[in-house]
N, C-alpha and C. Protein backbone atom coordinates (compact mmCIF):
# COMPACT_ATOMS: atom_id res chain seq x y z
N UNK A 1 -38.45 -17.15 4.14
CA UNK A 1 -39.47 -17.19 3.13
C UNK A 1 -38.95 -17.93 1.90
N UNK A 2 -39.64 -18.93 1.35
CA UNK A 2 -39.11 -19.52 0.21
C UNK A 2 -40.13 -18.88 -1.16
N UNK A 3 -39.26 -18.86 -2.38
CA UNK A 3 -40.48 -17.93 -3.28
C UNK A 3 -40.38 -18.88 -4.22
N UNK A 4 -40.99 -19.97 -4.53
CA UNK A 4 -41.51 -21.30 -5.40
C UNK A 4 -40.76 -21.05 -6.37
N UNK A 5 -41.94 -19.68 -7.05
CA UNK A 5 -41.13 -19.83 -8.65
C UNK A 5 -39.47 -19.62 -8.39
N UNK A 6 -38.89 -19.31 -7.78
CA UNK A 6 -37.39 -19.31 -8.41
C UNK A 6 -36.58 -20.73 -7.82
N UNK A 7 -37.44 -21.17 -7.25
CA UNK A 7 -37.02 -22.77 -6.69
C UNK A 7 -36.48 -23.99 -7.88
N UNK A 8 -35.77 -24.50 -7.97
CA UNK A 8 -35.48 -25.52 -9.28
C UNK A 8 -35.59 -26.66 -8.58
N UNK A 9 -35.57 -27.34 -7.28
CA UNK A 9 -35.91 -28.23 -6.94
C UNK A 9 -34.43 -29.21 -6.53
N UNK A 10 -33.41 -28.23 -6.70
CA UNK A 10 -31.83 -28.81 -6.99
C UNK A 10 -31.80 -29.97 -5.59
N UNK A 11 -32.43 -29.45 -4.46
CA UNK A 11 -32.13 -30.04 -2.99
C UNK A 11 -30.64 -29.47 -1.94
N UNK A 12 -30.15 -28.82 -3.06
CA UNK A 12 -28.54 -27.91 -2.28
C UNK A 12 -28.98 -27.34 -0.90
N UNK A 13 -30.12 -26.94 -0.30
CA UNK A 13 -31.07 -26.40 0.83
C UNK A 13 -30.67 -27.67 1.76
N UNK A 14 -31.11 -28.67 1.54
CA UNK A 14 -31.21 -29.83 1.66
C UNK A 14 -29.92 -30.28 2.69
N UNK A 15 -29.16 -30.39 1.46
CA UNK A 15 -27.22 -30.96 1.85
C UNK A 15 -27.17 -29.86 2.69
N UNK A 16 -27.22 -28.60 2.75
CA UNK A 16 -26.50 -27.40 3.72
C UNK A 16 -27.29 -27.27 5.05
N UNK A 17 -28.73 -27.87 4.91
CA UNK A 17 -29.35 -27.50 6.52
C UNK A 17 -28.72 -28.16 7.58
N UNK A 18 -28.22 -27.44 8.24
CA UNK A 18 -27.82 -28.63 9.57
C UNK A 18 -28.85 -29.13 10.47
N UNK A 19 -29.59 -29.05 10.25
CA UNK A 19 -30.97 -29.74 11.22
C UNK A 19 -31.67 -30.51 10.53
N UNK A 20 -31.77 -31.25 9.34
CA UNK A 20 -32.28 -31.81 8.70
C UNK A 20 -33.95 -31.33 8.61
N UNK A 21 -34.46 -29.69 8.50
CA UNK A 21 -35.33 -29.41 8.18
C UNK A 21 -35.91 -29.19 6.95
N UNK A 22 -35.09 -29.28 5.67
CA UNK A 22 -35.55 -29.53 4.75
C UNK A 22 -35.16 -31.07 3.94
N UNK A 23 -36.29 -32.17 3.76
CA UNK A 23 -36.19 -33.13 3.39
C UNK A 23 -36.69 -33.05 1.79
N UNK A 24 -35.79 -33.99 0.68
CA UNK A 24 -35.83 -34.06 -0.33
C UNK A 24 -36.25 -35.50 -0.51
N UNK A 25 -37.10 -36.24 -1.48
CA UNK A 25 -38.04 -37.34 -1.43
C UNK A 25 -37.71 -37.47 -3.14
N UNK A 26 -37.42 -38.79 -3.33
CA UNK A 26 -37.17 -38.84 -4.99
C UNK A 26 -37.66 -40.28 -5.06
N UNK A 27 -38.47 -40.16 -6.24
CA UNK A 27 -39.97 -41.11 -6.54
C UNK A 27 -39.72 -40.73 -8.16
N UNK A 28 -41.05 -40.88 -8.49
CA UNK A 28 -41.88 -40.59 -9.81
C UNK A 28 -41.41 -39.11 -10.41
N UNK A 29 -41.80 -38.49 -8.66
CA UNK A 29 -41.08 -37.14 -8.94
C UNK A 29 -40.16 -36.68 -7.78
N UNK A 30 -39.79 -35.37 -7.74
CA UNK A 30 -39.11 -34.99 -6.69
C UNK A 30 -39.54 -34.10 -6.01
N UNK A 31 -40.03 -34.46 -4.45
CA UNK A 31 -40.48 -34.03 -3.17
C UNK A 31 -39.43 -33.01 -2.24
N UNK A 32 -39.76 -31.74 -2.23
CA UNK A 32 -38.90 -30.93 -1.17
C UNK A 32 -39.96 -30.32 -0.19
N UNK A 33 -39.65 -31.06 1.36
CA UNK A 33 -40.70 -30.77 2.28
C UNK A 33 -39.68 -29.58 3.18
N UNK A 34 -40.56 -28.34 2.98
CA UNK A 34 -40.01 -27.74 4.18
C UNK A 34 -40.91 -27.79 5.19
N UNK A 35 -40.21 -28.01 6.95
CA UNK A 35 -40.59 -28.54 7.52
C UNK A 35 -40.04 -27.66 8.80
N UNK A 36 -40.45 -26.34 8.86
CA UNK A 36 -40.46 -25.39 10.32
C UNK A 36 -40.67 -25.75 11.43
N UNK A 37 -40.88 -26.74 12.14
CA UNK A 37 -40.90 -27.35 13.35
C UNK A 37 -39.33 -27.57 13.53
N UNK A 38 -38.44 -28.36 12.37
CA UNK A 38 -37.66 -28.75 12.95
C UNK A 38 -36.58 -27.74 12.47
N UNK A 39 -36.59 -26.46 11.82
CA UNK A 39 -36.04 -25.42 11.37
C UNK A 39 -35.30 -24.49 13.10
N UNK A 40 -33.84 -24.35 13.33
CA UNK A 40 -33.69 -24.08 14.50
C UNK A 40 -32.60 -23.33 14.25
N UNK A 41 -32.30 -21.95 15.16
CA UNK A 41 -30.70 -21.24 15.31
C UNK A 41 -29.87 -21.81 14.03
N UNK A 42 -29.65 -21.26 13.16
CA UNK A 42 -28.39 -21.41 12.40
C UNK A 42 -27.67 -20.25 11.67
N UNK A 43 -27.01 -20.46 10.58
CA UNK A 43 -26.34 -19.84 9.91
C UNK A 43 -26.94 -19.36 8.85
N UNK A 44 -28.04 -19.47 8.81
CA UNK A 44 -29.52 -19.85 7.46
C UNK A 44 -28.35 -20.65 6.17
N UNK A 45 -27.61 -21.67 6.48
CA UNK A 45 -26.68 -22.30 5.46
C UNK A 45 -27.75 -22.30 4.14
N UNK A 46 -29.02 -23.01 4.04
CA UNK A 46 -30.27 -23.51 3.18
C UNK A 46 -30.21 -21.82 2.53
N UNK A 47 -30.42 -20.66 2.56
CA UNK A 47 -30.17 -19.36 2.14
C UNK A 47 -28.43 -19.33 1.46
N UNK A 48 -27.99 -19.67 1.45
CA UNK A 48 -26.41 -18.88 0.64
C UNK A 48 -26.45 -20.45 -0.01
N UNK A 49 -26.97 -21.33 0.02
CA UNK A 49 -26.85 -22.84 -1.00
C UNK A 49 -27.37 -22.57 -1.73
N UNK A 50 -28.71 -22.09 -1.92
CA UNK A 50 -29.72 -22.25 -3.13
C UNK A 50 -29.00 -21.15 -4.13
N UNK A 51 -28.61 -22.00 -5.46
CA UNK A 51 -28.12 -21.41 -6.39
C UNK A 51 -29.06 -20.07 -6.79
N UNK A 52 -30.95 -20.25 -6.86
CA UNK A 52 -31.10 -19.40 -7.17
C UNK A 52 -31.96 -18.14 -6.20
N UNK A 53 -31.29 -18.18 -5.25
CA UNK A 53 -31.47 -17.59 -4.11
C UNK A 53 -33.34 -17.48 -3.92
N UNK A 54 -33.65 -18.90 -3.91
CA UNK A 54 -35.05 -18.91 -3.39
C UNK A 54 -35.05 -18.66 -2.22
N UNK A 55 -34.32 -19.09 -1.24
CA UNK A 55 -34.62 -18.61 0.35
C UNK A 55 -34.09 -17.44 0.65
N UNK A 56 -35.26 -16.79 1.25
CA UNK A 56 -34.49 -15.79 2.01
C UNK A 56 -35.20 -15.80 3.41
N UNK A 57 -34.09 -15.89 4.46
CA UNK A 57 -34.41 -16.20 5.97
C UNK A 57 -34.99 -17.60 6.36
N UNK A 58 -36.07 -17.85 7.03
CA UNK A 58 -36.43 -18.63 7.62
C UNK A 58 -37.76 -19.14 6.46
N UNK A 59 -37.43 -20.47 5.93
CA UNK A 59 -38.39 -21.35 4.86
C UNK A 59 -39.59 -21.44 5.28
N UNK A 60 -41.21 -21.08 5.26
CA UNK A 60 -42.38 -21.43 5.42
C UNK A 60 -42.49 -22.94 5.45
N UNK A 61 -43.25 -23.79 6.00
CA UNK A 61 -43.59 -25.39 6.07
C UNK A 61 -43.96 -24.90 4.91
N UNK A 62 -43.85 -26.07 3.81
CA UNK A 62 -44.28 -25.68 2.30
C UNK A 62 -43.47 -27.14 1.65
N UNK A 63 -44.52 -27.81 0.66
CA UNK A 63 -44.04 -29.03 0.13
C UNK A 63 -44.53 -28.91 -1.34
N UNK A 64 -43.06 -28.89 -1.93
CA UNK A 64 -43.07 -28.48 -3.43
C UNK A 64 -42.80 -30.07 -4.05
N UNK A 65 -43.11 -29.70 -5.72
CA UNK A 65 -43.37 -30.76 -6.73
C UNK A 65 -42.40 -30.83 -7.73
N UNK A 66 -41.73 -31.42 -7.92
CA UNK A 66 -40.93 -31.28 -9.38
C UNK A 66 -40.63 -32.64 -10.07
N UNK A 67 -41.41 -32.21 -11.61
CA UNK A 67 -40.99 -33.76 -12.35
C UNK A 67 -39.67 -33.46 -13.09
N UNK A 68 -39.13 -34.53 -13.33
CA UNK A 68 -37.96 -35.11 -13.34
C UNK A 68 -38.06 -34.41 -15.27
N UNK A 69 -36.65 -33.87 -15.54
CA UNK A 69 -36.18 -33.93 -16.79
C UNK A 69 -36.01 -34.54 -17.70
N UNK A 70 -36.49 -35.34 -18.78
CA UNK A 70 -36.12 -36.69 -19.90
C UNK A 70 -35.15 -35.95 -20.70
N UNK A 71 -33.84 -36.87 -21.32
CA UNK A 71 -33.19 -36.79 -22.24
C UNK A 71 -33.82 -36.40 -23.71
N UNK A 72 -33.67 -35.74 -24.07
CA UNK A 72 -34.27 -35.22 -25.97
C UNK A 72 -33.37 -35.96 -26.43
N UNK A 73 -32.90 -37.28 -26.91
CA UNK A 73 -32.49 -37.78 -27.51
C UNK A 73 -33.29 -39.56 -27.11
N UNK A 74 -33.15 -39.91 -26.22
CA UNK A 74 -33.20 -41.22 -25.95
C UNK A 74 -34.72 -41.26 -24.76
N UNK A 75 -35.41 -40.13 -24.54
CA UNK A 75 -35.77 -40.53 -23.70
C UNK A 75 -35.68 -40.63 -21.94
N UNK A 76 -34.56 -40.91 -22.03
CA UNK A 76 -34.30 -41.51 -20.43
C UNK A 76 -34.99 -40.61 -19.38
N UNK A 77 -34.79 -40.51 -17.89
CA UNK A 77 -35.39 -39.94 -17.10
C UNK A 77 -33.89 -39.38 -16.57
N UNK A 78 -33.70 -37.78 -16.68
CA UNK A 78 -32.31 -37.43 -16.13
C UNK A 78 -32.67 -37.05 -14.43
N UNK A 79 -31.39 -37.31 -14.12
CA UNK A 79 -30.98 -36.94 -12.31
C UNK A 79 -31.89 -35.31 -11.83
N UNK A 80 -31.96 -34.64 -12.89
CA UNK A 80 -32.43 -33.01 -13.08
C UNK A 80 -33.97 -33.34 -13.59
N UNK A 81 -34.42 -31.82 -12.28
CA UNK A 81 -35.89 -31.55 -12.11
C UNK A 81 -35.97 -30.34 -13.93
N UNK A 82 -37.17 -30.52 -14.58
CA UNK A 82 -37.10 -29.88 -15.55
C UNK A 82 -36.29 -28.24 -15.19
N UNK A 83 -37.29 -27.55 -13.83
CA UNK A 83 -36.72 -26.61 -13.85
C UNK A 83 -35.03 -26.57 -13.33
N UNK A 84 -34.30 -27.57 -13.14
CA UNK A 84 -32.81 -27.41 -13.23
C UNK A 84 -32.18 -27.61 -14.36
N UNK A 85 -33.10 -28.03 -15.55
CA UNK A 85 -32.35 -28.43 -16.53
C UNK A 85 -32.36 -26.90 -17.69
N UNK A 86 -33.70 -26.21 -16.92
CA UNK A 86 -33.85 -25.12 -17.84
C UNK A 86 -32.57 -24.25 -17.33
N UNK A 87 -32.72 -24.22 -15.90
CA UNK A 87 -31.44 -23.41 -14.92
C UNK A 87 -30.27 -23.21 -15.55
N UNK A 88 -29.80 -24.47 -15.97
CA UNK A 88 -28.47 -25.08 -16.36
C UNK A 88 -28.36 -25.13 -17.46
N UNK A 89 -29.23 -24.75 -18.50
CA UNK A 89 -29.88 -24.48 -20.00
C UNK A 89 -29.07 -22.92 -19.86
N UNK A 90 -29.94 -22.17 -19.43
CA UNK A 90 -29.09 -20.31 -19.44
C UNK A 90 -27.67 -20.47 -19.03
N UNK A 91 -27.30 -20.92 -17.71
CA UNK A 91 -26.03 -20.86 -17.12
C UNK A 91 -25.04 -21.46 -18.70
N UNK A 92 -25.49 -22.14 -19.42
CA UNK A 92 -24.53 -22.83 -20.73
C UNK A 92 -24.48 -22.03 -21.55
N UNK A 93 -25.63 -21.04 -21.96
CA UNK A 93 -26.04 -20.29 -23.10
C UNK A 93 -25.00 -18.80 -22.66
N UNK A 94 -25.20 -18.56 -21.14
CA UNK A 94 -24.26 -17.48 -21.00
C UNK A 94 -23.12 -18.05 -21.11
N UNK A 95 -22.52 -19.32 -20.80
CA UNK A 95 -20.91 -19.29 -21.21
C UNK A 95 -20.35 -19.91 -22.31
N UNK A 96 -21.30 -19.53 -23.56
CA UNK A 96 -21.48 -19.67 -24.81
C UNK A 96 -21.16 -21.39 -25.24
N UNK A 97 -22.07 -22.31 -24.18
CA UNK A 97 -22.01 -23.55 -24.71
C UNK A 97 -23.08 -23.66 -25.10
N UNK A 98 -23.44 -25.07 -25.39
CA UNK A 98 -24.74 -25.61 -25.93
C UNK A 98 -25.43 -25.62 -24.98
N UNK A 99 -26.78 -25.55 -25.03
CA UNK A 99 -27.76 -25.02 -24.09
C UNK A 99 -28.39 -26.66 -24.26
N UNK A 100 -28.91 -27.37 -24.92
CA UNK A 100 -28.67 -28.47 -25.49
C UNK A 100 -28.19 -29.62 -24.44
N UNK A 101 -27.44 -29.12 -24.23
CA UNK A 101 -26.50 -30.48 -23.21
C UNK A 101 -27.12 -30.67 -21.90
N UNK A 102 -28.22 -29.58 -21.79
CA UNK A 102 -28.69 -29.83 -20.51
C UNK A 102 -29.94 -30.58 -20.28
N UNK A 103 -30.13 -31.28 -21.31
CA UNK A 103 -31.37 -31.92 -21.87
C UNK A 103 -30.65 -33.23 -22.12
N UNK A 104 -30.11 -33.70 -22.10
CA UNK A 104 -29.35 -34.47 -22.34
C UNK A 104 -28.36 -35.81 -21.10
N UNK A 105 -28.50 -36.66 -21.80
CA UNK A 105 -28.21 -37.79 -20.45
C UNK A 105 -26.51 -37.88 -21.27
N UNK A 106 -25.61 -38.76 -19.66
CA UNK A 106 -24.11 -38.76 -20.10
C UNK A 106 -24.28 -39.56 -21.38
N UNK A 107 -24.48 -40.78 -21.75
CA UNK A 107 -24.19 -41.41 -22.72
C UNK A 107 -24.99 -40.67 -24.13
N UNK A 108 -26.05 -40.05 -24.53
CA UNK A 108 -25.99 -39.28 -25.07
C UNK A 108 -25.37 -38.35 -25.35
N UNK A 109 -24.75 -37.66 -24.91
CA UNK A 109 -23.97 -36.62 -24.63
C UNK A 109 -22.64 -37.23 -25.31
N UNK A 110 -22.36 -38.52 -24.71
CA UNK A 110 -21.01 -38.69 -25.58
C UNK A 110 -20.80 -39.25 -27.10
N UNK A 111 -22.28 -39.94 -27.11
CA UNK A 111 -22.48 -40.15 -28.36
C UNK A 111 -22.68 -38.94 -29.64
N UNK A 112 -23.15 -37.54 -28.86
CA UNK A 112 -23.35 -36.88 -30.00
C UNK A 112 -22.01 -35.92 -30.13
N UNK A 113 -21.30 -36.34 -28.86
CA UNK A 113 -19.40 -35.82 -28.84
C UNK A 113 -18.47 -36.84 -29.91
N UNK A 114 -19.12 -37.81 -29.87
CA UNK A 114 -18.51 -39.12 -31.04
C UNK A 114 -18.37 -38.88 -32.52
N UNK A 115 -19.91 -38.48 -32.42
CA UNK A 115 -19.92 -37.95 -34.05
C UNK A 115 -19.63 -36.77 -34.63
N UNK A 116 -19.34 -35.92 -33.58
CA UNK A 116 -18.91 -34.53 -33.96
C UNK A 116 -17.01 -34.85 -34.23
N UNK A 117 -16.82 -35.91 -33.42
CA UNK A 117 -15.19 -35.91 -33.66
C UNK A 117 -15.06 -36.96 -34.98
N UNK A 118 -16.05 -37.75 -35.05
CA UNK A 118 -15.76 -38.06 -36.43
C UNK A 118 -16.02 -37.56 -37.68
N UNK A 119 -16.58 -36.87 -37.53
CA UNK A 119 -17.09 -35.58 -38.84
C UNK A 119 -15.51 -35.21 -39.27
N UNK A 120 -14.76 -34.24 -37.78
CA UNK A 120 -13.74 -33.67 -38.17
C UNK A 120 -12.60 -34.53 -38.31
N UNK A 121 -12.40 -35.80 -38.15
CA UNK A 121 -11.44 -37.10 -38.25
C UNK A 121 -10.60 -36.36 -39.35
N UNK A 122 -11.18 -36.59 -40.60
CA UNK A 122 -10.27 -36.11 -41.65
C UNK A 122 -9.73 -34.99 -41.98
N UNK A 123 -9.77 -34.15 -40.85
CA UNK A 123 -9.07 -32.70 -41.26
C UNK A 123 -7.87 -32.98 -40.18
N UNK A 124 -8.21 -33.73 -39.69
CA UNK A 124 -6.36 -33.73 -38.62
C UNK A 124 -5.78 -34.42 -39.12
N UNK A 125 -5.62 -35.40 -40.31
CA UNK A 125 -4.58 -36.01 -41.11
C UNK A 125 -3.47 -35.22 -41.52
C-alpha cells in the first residue's frame, strides 16, 4: 500500500526495486508510476528505501505528481520535489541547521557561505 501524503516523490523506491516496477519520469514535473503488473517476489527493497516510510507491502498501480522545488534566492528549478525540500527542511531544523538551505540551489548556497565568511574576515586577524 503506498499512502501519497507521506510520499516526497524522492524516487529511492525506484533505485531499490529490483523489477523495475516503480518508474520515475522527470519533465516539467516529476512522474512516479507504480506499476503492479510488473511488481513480483521480493524483499519489498521499495518499503525499507522510502525515507518516509510511504510503502508498506505491496504498492497499489498509482501515478503520483510532484512539482519540482525553485531556489528562494535565484529562482532556479532545484533537483528536489517541493515536498523533499520541505522533508529535508525538518531533517536540518532537527539537527539545528538552517532549514533555509533546503530551498536553496549549490551556487547559492555558496554564495550566501561567501558572505557570511566575509562578514567574519576581520575577526581572524
Amino acid at each position: 500500500m503506498l499512502n501519497e501524503d507521506r510520499c516526497i516523490g524522492c524516487g529511492a523506491c525506484s533505485k531499490a526495486c529490483p523489477h523495475g516496477a516503480i518508474i520515475v519520469r522527470e519533465g516539467q514535473i516529476r512522474i512516479l508510476e507504480f506499476h503492479l503488473e510488473l511488481c513480483k517476489d521480493c524483499a519489498f527493497e521499495c518499503n525499507t528505501s522510502c525515507p518516509t516510510r510511504a510503502i508498506e507491502g505491496r504498492p497499489s498501480f498509482q501515478i503520483l505528481e510532484f512539482e519540482y522545488a525553485t531556489c528562494a534566492m535565484c529562482g532556479r528549478r532545484l533537483p528536489l520535489t517541493r515536498k523533499e525540500a520541505e522533508y529535508l527542511a525538518q531533517i536540518l531544523i532537527k539537527s539545528g541547521e538552517r532549514p533555509e538551505f533546503a530551498y536553496l540551489c549549490d551556487e547559492c548556497k555558496i554564495k550566501l557561505q561567501s558572505r557570511a565568511s566575509k562578514a567574519y574576515y576581520g575577526y581572524m586577524i
